[in-house]
C-alpha atoms as a PDB file:
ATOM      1  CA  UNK A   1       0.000   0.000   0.000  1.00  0.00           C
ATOM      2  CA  UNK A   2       2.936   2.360   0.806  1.00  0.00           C
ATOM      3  CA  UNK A   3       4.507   1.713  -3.150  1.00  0.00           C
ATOM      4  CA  UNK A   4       1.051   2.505  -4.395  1.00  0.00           C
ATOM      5  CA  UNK A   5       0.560   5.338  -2.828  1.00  0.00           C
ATOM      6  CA  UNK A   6       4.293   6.261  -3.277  1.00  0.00           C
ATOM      7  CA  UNK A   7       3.611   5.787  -7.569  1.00  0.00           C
ATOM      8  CA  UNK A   8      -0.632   7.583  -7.071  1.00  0.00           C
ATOM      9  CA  UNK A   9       0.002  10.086  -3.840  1.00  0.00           C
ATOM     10  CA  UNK A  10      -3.725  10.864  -4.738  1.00  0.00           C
ATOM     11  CA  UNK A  11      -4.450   7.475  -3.795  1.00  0.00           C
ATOM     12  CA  UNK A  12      -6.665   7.657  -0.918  1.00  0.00           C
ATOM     13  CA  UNK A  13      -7.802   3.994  -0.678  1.00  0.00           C
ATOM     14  CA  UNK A  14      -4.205   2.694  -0.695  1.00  0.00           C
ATOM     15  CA  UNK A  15      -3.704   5.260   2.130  1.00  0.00           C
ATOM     16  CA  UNK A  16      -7.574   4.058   4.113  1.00  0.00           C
ATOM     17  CA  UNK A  17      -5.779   0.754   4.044  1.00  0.00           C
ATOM     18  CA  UNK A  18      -2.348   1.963   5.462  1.00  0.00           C
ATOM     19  CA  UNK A  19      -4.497   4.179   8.266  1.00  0.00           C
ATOM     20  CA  UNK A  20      -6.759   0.721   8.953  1.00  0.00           C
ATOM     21  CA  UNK A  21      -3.164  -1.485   9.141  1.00  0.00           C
ATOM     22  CA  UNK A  22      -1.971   1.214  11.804  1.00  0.00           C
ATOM     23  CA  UNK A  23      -5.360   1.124  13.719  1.00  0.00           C
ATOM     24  CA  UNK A  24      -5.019  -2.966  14.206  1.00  0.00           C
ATOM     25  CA  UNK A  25      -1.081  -2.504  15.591  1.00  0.00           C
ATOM     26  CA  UNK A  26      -2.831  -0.117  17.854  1.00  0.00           C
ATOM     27  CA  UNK A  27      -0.816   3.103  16.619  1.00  0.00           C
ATOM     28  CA  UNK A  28      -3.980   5.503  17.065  1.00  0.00           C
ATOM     29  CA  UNK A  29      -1.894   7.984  16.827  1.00  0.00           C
ATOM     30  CA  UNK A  30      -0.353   7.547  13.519  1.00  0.00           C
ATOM     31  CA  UNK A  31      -3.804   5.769  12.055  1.00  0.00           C
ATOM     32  CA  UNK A  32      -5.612   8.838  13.029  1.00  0.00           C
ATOM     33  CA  UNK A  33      -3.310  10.814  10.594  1.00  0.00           C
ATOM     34  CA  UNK A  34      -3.416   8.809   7.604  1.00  0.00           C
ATOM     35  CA  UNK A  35      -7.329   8.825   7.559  1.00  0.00           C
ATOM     36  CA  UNK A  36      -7.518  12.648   7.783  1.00  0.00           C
ATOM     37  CA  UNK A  37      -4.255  12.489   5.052  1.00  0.00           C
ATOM     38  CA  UNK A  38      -6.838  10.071   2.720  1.00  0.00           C
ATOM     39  CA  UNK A  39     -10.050  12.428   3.687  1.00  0.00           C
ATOM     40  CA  UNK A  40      -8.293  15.107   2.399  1.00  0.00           C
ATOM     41  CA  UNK A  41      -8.182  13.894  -0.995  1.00  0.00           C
ATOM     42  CA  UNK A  42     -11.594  11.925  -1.165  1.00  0.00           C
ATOM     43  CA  UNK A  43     -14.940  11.896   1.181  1.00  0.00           C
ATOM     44  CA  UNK A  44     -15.453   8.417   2.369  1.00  0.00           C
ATOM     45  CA  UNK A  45     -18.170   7.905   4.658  1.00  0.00           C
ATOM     46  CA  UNK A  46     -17.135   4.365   5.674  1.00  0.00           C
ATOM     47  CA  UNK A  47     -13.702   6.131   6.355  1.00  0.00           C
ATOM     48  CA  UNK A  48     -14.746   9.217   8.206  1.00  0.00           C
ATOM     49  CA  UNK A  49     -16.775   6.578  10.730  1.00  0.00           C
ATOM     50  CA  UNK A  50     -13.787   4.993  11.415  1.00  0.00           C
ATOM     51  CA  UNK A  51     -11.436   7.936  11.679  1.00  0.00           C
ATOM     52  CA  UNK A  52     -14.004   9.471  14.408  1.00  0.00           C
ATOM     53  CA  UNK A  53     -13.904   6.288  16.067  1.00  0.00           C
ATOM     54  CA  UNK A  54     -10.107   6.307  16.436  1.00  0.00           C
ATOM     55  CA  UNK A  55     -10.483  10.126  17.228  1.00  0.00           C
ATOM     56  CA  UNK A  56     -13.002   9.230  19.937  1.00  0.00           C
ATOM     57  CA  UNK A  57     -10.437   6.080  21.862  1.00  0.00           C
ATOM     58  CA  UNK A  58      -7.385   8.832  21.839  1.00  0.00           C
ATOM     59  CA  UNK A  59      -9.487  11.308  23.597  1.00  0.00           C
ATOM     60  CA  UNK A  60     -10.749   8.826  25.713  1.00  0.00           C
ATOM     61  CA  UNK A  61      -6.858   7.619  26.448  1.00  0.00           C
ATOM     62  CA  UNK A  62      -6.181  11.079  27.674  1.00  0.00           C
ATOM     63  CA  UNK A  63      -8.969  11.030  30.314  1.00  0.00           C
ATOM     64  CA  UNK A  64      -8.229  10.039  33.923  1.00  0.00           C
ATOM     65  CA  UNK A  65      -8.764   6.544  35.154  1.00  0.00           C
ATOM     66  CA  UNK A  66     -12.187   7.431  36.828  1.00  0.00           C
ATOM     67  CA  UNK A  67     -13.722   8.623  33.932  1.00  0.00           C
ATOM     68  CA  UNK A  68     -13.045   5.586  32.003  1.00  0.00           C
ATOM     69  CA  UNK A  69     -14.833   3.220  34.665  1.00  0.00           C
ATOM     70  CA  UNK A  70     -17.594   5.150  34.746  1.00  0.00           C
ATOM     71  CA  UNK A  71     -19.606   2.690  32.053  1.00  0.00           C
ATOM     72  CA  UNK A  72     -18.924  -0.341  34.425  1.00  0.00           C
ATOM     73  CA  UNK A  73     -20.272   1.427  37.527  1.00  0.00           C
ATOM     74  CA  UNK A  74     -22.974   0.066  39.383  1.00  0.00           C
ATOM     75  CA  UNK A  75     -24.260   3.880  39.779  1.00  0.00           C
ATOM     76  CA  UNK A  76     -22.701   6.951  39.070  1.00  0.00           C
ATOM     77  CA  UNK A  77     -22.047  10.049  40.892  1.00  0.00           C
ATOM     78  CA  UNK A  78     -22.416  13.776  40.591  1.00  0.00           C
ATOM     79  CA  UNK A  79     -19.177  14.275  40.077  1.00  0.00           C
ATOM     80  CA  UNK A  80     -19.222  11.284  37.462  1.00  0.00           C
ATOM     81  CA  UNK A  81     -22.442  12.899  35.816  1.00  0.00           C
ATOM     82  CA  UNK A  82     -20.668  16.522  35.538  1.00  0.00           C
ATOM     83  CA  UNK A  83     -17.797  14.586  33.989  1.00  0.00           C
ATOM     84  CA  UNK A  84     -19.973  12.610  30.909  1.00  0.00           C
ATOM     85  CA  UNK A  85     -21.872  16.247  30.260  1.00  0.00           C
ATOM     86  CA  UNK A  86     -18.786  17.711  30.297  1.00  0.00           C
ATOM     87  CA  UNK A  87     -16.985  15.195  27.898  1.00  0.00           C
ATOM     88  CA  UNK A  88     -20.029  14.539  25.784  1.00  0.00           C
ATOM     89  CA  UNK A  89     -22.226  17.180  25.240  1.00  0.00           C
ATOM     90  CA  UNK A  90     -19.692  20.394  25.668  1.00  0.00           C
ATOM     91  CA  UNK A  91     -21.591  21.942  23.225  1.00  0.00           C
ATOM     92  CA  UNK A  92     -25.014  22.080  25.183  1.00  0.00           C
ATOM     93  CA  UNK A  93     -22.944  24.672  28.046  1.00  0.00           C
ATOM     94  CA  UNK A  94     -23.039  27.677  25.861  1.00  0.00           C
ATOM     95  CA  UNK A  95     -22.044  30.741  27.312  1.00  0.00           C
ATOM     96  CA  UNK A  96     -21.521  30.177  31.250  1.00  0.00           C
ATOM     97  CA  UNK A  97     -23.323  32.396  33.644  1.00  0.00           C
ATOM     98  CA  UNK A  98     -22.396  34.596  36.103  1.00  0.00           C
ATOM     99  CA  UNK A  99     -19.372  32.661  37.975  1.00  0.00           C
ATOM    100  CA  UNK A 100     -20.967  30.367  40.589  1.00  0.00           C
ATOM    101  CA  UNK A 101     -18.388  29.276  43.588  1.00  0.00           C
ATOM    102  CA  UNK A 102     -17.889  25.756  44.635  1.00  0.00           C
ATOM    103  CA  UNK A 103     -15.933  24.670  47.726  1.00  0.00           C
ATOM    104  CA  UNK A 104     -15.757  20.788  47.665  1.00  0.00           C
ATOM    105  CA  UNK A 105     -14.412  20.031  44.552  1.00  0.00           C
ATOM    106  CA  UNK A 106     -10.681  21.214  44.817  1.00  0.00           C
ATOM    107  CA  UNK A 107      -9.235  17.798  44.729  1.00  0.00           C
ATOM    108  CA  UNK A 108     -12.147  15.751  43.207  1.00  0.00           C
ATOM    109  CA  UNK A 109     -10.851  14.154  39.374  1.00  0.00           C
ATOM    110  CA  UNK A 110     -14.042  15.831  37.914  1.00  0.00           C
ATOM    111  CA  UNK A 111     -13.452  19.549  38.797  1.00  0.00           C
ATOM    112  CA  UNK A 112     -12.321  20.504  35.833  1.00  0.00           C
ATOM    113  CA  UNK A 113     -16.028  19.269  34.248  1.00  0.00           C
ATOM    114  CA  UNK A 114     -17.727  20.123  37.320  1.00  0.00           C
ATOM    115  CA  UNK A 115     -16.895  24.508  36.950  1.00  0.00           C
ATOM    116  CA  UNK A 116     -18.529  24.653  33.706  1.00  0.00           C
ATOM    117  CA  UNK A 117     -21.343  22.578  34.023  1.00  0.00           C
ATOM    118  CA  UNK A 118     -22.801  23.983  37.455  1.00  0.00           C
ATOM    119  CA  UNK A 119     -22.144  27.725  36.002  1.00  0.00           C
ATOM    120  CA  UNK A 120     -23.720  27.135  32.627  1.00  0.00           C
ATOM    121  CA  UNK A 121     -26.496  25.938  35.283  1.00  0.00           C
ATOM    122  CA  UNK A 122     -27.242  22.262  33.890  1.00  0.00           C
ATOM    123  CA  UNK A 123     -26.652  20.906  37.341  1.00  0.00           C
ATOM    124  CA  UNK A 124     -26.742  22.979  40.698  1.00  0.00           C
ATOM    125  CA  UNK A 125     -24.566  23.789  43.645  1.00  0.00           C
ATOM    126  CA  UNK A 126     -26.091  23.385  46.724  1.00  0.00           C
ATOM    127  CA  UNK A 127     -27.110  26.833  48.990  1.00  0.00           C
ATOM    128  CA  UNK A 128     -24.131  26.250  50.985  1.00  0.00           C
ATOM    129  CA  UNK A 129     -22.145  26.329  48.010  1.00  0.00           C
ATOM    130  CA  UNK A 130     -21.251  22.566  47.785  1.00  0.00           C
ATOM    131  CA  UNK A 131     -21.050  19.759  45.319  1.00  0.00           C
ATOM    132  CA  UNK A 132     -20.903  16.738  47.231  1.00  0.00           C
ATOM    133  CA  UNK A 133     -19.441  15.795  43.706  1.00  0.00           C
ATOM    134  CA  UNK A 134     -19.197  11.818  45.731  1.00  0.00           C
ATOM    135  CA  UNK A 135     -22.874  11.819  46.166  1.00  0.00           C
ATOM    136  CA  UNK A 136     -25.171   8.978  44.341  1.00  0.00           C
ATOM    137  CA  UNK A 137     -27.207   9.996  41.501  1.00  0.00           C
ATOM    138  CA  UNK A 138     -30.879   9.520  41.650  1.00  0.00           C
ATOM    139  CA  UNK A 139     -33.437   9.491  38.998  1.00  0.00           C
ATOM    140  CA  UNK A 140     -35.489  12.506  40.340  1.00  0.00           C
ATOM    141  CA  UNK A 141     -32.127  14.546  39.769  1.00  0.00           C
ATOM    142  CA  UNK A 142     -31.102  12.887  36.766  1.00  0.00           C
ATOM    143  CA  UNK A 143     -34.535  13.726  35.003  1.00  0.00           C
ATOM    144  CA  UNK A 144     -34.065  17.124  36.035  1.00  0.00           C
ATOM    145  CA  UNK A 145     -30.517  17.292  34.497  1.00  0.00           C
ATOM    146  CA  UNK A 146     -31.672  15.911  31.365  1.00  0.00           C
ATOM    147  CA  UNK A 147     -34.601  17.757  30.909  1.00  0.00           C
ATOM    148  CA  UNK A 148     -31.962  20.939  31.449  1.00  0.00           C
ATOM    149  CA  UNK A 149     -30.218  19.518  28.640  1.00  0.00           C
ATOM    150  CA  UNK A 150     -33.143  19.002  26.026  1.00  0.00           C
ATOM    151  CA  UNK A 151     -33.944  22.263  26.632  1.00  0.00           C
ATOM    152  CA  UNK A 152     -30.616  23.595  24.771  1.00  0.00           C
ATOM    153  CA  UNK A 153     -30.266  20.282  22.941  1.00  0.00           C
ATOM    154  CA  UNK A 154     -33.239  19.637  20.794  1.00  0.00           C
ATOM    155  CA  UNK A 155     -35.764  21.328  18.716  1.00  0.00           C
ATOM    156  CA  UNK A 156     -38.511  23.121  19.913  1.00  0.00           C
ATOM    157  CA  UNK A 157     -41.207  21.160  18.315  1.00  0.00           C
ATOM    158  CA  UNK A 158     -39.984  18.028  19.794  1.00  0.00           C
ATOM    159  CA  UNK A 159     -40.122  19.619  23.198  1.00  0.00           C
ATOM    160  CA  UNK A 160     -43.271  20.581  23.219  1.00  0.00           C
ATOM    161  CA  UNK A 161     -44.077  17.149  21.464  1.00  0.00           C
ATOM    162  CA  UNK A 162     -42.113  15.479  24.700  1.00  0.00           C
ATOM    163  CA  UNK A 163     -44.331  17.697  27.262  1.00  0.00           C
ATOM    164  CA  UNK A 164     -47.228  17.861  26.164  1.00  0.00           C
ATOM    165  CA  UNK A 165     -47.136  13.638  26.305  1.00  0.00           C
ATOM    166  CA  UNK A 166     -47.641  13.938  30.143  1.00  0.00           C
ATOM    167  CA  UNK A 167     -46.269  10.670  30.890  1.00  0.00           C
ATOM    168  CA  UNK A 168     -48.193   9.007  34.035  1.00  0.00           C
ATOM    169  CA  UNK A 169     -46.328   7.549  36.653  1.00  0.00           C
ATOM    170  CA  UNK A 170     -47.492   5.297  39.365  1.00  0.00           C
ATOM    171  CA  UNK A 171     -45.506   6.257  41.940  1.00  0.00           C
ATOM    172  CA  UNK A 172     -45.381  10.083  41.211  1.00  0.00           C
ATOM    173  CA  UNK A 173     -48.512  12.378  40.735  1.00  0.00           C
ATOM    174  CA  UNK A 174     -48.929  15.411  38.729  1.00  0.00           C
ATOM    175  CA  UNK A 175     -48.149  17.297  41.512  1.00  0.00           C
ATOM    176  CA  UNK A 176     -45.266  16.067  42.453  1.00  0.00           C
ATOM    177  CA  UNK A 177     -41.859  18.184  42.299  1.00  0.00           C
ATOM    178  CA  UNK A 178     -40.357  16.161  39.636  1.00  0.00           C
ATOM    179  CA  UNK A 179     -43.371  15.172  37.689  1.00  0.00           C
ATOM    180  CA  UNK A 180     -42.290  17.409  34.582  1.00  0.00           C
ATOM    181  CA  UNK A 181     -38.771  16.920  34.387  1.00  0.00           C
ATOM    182  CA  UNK A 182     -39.598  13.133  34.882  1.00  0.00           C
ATOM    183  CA  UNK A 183     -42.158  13.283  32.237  1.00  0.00           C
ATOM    184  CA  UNK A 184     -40.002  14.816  30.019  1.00  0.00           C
ATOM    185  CA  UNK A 185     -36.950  12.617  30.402  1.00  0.00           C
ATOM    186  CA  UNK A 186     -39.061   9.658  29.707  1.00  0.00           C
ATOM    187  CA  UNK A 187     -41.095  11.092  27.051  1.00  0.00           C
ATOM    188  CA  UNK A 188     -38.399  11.823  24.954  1.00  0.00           C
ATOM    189  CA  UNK A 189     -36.609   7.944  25.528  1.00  0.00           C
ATOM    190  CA  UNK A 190     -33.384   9.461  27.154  1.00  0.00           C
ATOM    191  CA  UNK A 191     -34.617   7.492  30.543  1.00  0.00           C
ATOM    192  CA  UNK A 192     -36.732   4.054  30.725  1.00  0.00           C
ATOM    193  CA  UNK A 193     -39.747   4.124  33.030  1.00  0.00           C
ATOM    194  CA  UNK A 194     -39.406   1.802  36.031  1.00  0.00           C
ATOM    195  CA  UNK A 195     -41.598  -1.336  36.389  1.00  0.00           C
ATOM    196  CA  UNK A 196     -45.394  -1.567  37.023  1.00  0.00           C
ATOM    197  CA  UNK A 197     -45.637   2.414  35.594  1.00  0.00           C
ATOM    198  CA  UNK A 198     -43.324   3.563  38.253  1.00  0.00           C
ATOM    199  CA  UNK A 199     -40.789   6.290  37.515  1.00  0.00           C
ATOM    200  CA  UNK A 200     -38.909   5.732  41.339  1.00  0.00           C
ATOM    201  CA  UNK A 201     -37.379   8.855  41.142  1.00  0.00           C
ATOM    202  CA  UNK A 202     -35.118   7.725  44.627  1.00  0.00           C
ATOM    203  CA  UNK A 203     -33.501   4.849  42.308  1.00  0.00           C
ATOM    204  CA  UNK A 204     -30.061   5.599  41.716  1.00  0.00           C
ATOM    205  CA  UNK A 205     -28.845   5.722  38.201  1.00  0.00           C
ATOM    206  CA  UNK A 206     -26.374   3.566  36.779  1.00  0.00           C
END
């Protein structure tokens, strides 16, 4: 592949192969910059997939040890929740607000996630201006996050779509506190209902 694209340096196939031959030794590095070298010369769909897939494991290599185990936790934490939003869905931040202070996350992994995602205000600081960034997830909260989310993450006529559904719950009324954001979060498939029509908002989240 190397004399064919050494005779055809236009040949971006030879060089898809080359970048897929790098990717099984495990050189991500180098496989990540003969795709971009070969989707520089032709689109490839099949080869973009793969190049954001390699783009996607080197990013993750550079992320602390927590923050990889995350997926094999038994439930996550608020300081592992700021960490994913952070990570995954920078873009839904936008501009942060006024500068919010937090005094328990100095030496927690996450802090670095955890600044930007209570001040853009997609998850909240406690009134004594804590974290507990160590504290177990719930659904009740999670809904609320995620319905925090949609709201600069999808298009209005799917939110209203998702609301006006008015998901019933078993287990929490109309009323209730967290009825909406629940609603919502369920409504628009991000979060499974529990069993028998329950939502069990105290259920922590995995």
């Amino acid at each position: 592949f190397r004399r064919a694209v050494e005779l055809d340096p236009s040949d971006a196939v030879s060089l898809g192969q080359i970048g897929r031959l790098f990717e099984q030794r495990g050189d991500l590095a180098e496989a990540l910059r003969v795709y971009d070298e070969a989707l520089a010369i032709e689109g490839n769909a099949d080869l973009s997939r793969r190049r954001d897939g390699v783009r996607e494991r080197v990013e993750l290599a550079k992320l602390p040890d927590e923050y990889r185990a995350i997926p094999a936790a038994p439930e996550i934490t608020r300081g592992d929740l700021a960490a994913l939003i952070g990570v995954r869905l920078s873009r839904a931040l936008g501009a942060p607000r006024d500068g919010i202070v937090v005094t328990d996350i100095r030496n927690h992994w996450a802090g670095t996630w955890i600044v930007p995602v209570v001040n853009a205000g997609v998850m909240r600081a406690f009134d004594n201006h804590t974290f507990l960034p160590r504290e177990i997830v719930e659904r009740a909260e999670f809904a609320e996050t995620v319905a925090r989310l949609i709201a600069d993450l999808a298009p209005q006529e799917r939110i209203r779509e998702w609301r006006t559904a008015a998901v019933r719950f078993s287990d929490v009324p109309t009323g209730h506190q967290a009825y909406q954001a629940a609603s919502l979060a369920v409504a628009s498939g991000v979060l499974p209902p529990g069993g028998d029509d329950s939502f069990q908002p105290s259920r922590p989240v995995s």
